[in-house]
PDB file of N, CA and C in Angstrom:
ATOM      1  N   UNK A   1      97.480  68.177  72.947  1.00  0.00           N
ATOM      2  CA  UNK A   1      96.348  68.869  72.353  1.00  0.00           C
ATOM      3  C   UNK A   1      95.716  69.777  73.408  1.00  0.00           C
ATOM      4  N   UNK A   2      95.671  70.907  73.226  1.00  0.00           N
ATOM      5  CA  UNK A   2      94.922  71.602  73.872  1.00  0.00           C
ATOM      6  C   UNK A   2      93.561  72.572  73.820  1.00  0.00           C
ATOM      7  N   UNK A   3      92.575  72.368  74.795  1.00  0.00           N
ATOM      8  CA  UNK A   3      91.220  72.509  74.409  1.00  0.00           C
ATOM      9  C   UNK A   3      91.044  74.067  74.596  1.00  0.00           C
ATOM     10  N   UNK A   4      89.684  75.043  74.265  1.00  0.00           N
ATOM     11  CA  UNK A   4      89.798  76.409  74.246  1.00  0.00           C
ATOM     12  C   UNK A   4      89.929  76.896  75.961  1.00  0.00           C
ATOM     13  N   UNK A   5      89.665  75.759  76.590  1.00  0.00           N
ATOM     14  CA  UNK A   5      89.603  76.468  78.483  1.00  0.00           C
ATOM     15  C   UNK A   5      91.500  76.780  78.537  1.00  0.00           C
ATOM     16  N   UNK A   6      92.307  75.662  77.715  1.00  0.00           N
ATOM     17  CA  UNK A   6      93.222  75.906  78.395  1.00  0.00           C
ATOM     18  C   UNK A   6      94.350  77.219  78.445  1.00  0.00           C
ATOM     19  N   UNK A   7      94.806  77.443  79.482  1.00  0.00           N
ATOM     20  CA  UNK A   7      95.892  78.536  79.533  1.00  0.00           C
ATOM     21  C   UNK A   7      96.891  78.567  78.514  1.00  0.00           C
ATOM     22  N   UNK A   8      97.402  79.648  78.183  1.00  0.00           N
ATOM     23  CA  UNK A   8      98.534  79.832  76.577  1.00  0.00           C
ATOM     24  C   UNK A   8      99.643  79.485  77.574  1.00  0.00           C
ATOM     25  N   UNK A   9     100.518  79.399  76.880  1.00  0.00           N
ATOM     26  CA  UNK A   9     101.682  79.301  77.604  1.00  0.00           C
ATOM     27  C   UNK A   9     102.571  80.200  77.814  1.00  0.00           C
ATOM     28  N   UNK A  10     103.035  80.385  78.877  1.00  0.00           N
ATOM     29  CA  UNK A  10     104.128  81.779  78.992  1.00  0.00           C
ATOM     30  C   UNK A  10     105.059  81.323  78.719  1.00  0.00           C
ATOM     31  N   UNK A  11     105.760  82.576  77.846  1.00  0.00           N
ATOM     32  CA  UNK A  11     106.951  82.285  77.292  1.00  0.00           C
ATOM     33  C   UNK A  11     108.282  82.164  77.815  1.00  0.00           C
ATOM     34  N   UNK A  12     109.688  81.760  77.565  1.00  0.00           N
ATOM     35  CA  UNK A  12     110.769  81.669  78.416  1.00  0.00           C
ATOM     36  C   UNK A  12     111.507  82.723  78.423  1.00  0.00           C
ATOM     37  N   UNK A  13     111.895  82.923  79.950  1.00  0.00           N
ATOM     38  CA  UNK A  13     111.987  84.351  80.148  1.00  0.00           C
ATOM     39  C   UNK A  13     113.643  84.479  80.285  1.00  0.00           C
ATOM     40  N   UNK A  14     114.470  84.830  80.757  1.00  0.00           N
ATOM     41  CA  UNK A  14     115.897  85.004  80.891  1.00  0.00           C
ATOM     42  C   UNK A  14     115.791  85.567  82.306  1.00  0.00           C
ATOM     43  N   UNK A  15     115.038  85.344  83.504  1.00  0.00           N
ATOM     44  CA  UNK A  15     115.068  86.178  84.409  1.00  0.00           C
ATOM     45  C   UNK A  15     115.323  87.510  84.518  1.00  0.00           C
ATOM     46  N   UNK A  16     115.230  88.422  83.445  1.00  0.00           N
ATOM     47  CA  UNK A  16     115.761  89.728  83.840  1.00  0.00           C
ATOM     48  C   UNK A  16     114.624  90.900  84.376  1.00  0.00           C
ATOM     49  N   UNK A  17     114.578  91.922  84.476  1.00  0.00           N
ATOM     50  CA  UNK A  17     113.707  92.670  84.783  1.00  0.00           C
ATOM     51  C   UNK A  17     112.836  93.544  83.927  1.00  0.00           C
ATOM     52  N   UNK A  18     111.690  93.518  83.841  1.00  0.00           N
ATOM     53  CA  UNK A  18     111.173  93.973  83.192  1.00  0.00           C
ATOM     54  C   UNK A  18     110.883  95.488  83.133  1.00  0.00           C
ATOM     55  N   UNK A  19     111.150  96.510  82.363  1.00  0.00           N
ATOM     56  CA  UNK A  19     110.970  98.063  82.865  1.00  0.00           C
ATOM     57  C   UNK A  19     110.060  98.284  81.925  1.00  0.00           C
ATOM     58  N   UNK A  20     108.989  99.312  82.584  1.00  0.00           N
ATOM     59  CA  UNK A  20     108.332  99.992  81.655  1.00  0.00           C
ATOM     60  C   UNK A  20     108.349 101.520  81.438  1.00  0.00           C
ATOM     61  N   UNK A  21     108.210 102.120  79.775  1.00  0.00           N
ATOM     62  CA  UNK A  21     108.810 103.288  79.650  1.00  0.00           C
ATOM     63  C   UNK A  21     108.147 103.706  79.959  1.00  0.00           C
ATOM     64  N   UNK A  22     106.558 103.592  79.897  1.00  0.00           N
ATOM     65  CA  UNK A  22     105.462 105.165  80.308  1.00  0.00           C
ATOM     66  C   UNK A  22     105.313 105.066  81.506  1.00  0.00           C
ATOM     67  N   UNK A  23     105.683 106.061  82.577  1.00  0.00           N
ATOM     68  CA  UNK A  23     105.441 106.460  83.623  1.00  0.00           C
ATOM     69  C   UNK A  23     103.327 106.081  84.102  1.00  0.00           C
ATOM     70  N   UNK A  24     103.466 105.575  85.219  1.00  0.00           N
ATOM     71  CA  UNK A  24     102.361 105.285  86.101  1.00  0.00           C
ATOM     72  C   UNK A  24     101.427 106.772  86.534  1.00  0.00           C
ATOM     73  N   UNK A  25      99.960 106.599  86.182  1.00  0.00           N
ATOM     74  CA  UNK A  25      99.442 107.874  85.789  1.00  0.00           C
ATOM     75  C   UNK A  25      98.302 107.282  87.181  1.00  0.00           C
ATOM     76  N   UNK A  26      97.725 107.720  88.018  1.00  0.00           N
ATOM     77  CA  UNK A  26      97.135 107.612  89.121  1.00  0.00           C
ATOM     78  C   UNK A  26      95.935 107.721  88.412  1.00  0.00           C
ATOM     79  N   UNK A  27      94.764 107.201  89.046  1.00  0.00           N
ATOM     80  CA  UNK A  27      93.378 107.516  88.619  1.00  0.00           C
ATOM     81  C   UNK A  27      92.720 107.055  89.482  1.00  0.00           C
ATOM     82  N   UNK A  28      91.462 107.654  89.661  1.00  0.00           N
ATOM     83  CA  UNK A  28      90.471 107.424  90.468  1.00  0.00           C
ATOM     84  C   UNK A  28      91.162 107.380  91.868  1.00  0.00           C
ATOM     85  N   UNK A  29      92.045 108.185  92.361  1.00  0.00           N
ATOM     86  CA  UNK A  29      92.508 107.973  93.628  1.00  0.00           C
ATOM     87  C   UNK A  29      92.010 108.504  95.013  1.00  0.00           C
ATOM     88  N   UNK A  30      91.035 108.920  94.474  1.00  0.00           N
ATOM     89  CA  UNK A  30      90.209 110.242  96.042  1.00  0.00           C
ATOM     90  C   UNK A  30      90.468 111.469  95.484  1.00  0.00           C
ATOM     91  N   UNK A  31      91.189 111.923  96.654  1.00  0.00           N
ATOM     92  CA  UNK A  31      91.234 113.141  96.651  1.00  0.00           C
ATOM     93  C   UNK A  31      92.171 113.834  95.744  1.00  0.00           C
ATOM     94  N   UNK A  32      93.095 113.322  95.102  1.00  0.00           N
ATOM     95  CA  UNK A  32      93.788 114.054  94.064  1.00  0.00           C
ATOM     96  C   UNK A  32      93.059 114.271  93.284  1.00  0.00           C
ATOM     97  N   UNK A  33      91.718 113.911  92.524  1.00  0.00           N
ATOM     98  CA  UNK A  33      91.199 113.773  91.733  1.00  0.00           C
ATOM     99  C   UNK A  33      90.162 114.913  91.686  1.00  0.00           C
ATOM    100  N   UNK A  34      90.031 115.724  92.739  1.00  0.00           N
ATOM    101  CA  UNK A  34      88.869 116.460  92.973  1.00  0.00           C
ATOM    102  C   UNK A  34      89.557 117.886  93.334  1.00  0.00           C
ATOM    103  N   UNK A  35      90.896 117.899  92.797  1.00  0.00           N
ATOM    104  CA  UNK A  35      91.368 119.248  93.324  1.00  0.00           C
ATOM    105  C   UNK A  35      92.503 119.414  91.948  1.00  0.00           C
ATOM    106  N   UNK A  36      92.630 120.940  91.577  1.00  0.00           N
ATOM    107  CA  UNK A  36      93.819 121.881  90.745  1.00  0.00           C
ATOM    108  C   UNK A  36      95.023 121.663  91.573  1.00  0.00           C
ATOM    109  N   UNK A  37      96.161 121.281  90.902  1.00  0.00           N
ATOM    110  CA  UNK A  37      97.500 121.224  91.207  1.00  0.00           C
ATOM    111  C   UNK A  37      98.173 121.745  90.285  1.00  0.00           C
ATOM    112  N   UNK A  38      99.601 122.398  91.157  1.00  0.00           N
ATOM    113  CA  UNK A  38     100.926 122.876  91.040  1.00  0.00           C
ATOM    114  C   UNK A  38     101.621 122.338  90.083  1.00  0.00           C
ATOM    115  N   UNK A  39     101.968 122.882  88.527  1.00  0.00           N
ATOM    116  CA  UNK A  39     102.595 122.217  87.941  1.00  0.00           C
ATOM    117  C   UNK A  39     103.796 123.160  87.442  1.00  0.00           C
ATOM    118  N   UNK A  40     105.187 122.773  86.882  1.00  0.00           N
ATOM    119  CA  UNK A  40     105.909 123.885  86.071  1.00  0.00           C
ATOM    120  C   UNK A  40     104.963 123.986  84.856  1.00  0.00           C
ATOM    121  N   UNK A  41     105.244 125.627  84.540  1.00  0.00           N
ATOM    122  CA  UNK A  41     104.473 126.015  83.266  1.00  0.00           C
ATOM    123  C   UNK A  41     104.840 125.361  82.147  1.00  0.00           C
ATOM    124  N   UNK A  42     106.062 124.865  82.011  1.00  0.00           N
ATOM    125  CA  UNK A  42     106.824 124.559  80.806  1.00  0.00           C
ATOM    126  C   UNK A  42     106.354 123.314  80.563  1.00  0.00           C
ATOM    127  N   UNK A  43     106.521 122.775  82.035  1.00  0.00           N
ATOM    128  CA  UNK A  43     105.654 121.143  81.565  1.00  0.00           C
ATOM    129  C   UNK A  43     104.234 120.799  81.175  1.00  0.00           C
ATOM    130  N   UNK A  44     102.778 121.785  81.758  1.00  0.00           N
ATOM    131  CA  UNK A  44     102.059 122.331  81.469  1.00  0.00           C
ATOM    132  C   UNK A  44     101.985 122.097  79.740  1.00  0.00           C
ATOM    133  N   UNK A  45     102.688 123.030  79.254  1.00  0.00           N
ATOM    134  CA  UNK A  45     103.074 123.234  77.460  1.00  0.00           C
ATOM    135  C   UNK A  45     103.536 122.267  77.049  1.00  0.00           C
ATOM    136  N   UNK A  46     104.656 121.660  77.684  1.00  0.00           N
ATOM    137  CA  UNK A  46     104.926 120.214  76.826  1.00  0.00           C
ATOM    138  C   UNK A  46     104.009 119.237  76.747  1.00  0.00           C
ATOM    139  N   UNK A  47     103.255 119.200  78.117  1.00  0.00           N
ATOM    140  CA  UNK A  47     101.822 118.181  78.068  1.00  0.00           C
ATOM    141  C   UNK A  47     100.889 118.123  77.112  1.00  0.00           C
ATOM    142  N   UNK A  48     100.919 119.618  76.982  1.00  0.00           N
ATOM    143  CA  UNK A  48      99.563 119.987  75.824  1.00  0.00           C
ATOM    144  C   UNK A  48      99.604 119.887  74.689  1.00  0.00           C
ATOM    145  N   UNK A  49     101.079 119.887  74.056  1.00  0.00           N
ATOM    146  CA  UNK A  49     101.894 119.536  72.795  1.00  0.00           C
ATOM    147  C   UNK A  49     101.603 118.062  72.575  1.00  0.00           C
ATOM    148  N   UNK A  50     102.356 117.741  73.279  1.00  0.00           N
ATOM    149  CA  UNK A  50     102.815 116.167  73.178  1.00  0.00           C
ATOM    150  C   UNK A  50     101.953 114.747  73.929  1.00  0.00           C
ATOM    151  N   UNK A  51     101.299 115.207  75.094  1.00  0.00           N
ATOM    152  CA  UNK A  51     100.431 114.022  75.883  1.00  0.00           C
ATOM    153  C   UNK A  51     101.200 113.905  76.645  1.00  0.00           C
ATOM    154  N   UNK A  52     102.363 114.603  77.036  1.00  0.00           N
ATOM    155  CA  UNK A  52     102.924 113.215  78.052  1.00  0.00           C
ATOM    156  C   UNK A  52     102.810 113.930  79.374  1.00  0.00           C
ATOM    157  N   UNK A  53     102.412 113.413  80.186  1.00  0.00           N
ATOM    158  CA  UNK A  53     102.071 113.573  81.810  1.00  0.00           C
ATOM    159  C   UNK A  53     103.098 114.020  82.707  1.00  0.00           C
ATOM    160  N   UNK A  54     102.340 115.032  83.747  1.00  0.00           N
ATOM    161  CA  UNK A  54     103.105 115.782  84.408  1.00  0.00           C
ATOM    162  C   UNK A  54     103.029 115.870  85.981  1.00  0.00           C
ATOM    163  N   UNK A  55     103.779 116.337  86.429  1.00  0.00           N
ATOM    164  CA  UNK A  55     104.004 116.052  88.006  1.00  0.00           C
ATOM    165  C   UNK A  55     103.986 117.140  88.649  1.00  0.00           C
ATOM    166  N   UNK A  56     102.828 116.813  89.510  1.00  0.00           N
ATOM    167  CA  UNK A  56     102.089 118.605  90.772  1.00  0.00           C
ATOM    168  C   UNK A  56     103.611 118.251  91.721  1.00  0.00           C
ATOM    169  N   UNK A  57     102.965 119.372  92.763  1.00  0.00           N
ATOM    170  CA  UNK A  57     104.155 119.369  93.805  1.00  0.00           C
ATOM    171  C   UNK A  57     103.810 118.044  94.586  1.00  0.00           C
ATOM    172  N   UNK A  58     102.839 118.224  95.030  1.00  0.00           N
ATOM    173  CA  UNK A  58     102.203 117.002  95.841  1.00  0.00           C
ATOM    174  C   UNK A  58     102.938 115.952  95.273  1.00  0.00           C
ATOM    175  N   UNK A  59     103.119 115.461  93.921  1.00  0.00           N
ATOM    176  CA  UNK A  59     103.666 113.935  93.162  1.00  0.00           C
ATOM    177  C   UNK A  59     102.637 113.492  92.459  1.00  0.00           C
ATOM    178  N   UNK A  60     101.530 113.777  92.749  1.00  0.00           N
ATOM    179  CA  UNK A  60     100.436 113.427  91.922  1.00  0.00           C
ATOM    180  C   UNK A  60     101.020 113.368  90.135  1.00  0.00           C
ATOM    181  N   UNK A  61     100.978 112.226  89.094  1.00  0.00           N
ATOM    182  CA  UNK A  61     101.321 112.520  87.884  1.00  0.00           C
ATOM    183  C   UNK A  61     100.148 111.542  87.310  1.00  0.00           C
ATOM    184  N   UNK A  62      99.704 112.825  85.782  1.00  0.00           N
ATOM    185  CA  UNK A  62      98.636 112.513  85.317  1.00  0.00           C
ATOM    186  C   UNK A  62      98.872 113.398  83.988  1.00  0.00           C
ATOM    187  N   UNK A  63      98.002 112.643  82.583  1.00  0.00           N
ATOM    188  CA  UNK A  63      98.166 114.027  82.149  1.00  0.00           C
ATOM    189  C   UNK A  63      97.307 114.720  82.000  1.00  0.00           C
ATOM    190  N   UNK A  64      96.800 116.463  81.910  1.00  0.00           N
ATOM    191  CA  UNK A  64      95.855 117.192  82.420  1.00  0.00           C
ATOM    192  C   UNK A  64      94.552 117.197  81.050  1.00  0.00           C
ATOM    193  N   UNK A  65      93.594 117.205  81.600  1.00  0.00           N
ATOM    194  CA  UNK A  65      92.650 117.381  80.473  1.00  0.00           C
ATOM    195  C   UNK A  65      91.259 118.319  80.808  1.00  0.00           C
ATOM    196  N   UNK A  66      91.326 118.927  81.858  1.00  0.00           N
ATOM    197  CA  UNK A  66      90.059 119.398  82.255  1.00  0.00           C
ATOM    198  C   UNK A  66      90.174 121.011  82.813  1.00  0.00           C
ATOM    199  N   UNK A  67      89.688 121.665  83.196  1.00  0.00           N
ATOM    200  CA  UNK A  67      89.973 123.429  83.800  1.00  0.00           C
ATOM    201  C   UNK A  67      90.102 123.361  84.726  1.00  0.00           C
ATOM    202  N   UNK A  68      91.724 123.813  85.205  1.00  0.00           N
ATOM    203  CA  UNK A  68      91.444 123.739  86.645  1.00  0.00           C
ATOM    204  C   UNK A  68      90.845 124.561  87.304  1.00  0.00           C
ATOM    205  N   UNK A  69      90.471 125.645  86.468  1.00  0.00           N
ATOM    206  CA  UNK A  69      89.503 126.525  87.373  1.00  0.00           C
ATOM    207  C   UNK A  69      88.393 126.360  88.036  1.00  0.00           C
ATOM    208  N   UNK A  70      88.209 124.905  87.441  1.00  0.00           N
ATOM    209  CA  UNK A  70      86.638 124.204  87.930  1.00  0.00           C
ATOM    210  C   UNK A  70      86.811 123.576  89.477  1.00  0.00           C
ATOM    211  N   UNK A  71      88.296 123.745  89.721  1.00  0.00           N
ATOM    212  CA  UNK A  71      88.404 123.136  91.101  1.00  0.00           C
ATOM    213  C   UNK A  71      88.649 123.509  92.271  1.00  0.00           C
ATOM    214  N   UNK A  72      89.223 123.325  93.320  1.00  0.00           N
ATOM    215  CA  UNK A  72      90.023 124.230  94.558  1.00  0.00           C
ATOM    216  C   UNK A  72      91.419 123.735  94.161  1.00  0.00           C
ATOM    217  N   UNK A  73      92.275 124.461  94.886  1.00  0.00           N
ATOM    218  CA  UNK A  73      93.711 123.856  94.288  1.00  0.00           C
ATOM    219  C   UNK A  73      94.099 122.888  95.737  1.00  0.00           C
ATOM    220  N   UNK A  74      94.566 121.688  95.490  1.00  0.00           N
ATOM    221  CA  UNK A  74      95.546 120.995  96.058  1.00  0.00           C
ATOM    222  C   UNK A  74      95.628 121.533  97.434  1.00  0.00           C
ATOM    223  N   UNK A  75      95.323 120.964  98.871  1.00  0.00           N
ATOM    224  CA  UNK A  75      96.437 121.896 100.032  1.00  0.00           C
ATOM    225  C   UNK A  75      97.483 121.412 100.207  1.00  0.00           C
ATOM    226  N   UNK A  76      97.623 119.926  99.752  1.00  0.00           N
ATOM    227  CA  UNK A  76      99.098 119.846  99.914  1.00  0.00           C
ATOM    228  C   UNK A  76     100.454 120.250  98.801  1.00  0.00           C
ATOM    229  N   UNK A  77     100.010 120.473  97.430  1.00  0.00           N
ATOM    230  CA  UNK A  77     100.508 121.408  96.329  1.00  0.00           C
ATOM    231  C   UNK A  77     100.788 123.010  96.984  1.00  0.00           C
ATOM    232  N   UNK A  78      99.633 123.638  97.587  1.00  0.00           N
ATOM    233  CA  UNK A  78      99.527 125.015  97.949  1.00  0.00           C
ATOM    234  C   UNK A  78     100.393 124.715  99.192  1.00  0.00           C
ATOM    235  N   UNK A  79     100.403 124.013 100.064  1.00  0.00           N
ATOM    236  CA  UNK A  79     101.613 123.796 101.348  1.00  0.00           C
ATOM    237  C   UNK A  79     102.761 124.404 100.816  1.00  0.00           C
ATOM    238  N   UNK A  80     103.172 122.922  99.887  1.00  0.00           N
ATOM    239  CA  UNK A  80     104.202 122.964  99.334  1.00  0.00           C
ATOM    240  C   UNK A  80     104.930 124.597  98.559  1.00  0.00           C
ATOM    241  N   UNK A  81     104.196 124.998  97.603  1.00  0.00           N
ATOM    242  CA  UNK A  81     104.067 126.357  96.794  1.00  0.00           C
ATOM    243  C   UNK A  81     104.617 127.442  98.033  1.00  0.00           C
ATOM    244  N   UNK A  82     103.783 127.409  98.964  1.00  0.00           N
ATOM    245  CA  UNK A  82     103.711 128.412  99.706  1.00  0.00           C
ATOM    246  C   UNK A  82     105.069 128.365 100.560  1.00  0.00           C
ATOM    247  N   UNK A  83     105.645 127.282 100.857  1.00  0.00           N
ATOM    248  CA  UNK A  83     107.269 126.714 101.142  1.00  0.00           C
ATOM    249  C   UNK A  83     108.060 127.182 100.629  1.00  0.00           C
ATOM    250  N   UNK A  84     107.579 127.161  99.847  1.00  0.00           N
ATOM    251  CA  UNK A  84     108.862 127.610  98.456  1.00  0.00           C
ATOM    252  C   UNK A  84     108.991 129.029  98.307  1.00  0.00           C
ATOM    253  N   UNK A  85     108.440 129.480  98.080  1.00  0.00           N
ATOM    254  CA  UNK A  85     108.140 130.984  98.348  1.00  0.00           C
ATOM    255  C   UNK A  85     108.480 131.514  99.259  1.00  0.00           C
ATOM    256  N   UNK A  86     108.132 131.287 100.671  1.00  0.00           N
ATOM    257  CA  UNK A  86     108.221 131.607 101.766  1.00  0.00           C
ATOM    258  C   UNK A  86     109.684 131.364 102.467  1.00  0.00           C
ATOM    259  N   UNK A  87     110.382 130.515 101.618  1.00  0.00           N
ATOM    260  CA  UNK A  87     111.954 130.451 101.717  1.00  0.00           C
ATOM    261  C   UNK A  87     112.727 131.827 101.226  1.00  0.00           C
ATOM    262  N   UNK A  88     112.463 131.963 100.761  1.00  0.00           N
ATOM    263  CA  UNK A  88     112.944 133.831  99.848  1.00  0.00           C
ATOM    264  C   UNK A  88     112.427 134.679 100.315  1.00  0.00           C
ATOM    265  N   UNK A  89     113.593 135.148 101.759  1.00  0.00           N
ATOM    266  CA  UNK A  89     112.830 136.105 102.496  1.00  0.00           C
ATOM    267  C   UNK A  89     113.307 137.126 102.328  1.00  0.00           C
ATOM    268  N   UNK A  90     114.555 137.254 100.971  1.00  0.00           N
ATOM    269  CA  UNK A  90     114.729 138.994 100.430  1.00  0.00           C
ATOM    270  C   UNK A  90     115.690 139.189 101.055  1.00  0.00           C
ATOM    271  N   UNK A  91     116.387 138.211 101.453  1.00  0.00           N
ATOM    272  CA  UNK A  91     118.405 139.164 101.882  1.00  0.00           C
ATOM    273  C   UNK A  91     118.989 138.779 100.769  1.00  0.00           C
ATOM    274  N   UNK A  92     118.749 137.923  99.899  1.00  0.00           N
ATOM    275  CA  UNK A  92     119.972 138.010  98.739  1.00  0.00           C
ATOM    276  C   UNK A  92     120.522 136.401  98.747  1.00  0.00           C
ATOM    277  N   UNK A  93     120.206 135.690  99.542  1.00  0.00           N
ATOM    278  CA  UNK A  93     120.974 134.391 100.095  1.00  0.00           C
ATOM    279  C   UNK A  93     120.180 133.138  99.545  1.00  0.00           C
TER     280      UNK A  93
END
C-alpha cells in the first residue's frame, strides 16, 4: 500500500539510450542573450514558417522572436562572418 508522500515507480527500462528529437535551445545564458546573431537567411524563413530553431555562427541555437535591430550583433558571430569573407580574396581559388 502506498501513501500520497510515496515515490511512483520507475518503469523497466531495457538499458538502451534515450534520444531526444528537439534540439537543446540555450536560455538565459549571458551574453548570447543580449546580442543579434549570424544566421543563414533560408533558415531565418524556415524558422518563421515553422518554429523550429536555428543556429548563429557562434553555435548559439534558439528560435528567434524579437528585432535584432534592437541589439549589437554577436563579436564572436561578426569574427566569424568577417572570416569567411575575408577568405575570398578575388583570385578565383
Amino acid at each position: 500500500m502506498s501513501t500520497p508522500l510515496d515515490p511512483a515507480p520507475l518503469p523497466e527500462t531495457s538499458g538502451g539510450t534515450l534520444v531526444e528529437e528537439r534540439p537543446q535551445t540555450q536560455t538565459g545564458d549571458g551574453d548570447h542573450e543580449r546580442f543579434a546573431h549570424y544566421v543563414k537567411k533560408d533558415k531565418i524563413v524556415e524558422s518563421a514558417v515553422l518554429g523550429t530553431p536555428v543556429i548563429a555562427l557562434c553555435g548559439k541555437v534558439w528560435v528567434p522572436g524579437r528585432d535584432p535591430a534592437k541589439f549589437p550583433v554577436c563579436p564572436d558571430c561578426k569574427r566569424i562572418y568577417e572570416g569567411l569573407r575575408g577568405s575570398d580574396d578575388g583570385d578565383g581559388s
